[in-house]
Protein backbone atom coordinates (compact mmCIF):
# COMPACT_ATOMS: atom_id res chain seq x y z
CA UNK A 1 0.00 0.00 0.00
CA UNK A 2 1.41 3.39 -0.87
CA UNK A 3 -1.38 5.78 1.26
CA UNK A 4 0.96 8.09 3.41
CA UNK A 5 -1.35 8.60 6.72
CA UNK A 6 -1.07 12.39 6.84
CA UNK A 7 -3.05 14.63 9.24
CA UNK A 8 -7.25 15.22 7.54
CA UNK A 9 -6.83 11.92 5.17
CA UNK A 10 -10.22 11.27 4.18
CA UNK A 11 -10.72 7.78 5.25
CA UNK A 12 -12.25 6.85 1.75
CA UNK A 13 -8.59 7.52 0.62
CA UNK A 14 -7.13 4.91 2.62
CA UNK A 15 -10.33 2.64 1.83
CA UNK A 16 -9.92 3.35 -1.49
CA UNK A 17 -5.62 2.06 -1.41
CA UNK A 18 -6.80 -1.11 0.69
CA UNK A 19 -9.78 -2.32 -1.66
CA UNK A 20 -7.11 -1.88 -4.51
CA UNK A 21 -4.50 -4.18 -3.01
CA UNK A 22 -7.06 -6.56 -2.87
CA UNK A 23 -7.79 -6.22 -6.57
CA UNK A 24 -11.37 -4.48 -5.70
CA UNK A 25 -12.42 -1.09 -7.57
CA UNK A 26 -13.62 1.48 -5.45
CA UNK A 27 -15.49 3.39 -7.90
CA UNK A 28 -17.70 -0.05 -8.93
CA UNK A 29 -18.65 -0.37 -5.39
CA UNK A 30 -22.41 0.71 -4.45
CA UNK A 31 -22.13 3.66 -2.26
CA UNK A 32 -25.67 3.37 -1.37
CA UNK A 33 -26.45 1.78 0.78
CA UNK A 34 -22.82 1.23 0.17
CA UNK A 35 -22.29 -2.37 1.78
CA UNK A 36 -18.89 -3.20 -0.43
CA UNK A 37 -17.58 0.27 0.80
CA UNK A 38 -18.72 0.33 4.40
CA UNK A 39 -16.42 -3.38 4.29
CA UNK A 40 -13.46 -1.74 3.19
CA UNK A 41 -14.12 1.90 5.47
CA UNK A 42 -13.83 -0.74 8.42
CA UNK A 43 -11.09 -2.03 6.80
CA UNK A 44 -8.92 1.15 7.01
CA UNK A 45 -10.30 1.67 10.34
CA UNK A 46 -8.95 -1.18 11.58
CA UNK A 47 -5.68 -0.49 9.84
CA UNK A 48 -5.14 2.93 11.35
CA UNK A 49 -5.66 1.23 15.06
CA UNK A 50 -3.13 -1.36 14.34
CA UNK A 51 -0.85 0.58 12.28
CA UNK A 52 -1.25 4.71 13.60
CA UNK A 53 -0.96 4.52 17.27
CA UNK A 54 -1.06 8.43 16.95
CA UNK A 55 -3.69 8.63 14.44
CA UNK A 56 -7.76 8.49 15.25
CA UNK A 57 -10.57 8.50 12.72
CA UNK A 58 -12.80 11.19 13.42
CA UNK A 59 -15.89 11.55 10.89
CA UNK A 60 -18.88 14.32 10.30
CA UNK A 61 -22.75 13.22 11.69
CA UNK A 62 -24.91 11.13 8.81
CA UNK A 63 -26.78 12.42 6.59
CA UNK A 64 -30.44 12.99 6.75
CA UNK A 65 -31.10 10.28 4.08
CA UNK A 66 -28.38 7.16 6.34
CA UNK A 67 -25.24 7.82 4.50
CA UNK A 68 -22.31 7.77 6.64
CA UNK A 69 -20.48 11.24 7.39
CA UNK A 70 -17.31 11.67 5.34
CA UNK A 71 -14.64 10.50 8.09
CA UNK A 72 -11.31 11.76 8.08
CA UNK A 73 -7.73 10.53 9.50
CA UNK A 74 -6.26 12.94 12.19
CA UNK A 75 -2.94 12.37 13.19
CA UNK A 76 -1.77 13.89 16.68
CA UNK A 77 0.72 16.34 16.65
């Protein structure tokens, strides 16, 4: 993976890298409700807690129709 984890990523980004390591195009994925994508926003969740001890993933509230906020990478400083 080549995604440098700076400071406001949007997690999508990251998502985005992951799902195309694993051969999975990001753009072909149904964003609503967005099942394929939610997998792989986990995914980069789960790599910034393993990988980022100083990073957190902090995102924006839902939308009024049950989309997720856009989340974003924040690295301490």
């Amino acid at each position: 993976m080549t995604t440098k984890i700076k400071d406001q990523l949007p997690l999508d980004q990251l998502a985005s890298d992951l799902a195309a390591d694993a051969g999975h195009a990001w753009t072909k994925m149904a964003e609503f409700p967005g099942y394929s994508r939610r997998v792989w926003r986990d995914e980069a969740r789960i790599h910034v807690s393993e990988h980022h001890p100083d990073a957190r993933v902090e995102c924006l509230p839902a939308s009024w129709d049950g989309r997720e906020g856009m989340c974003f990478i924040r690295r301490s400083s």
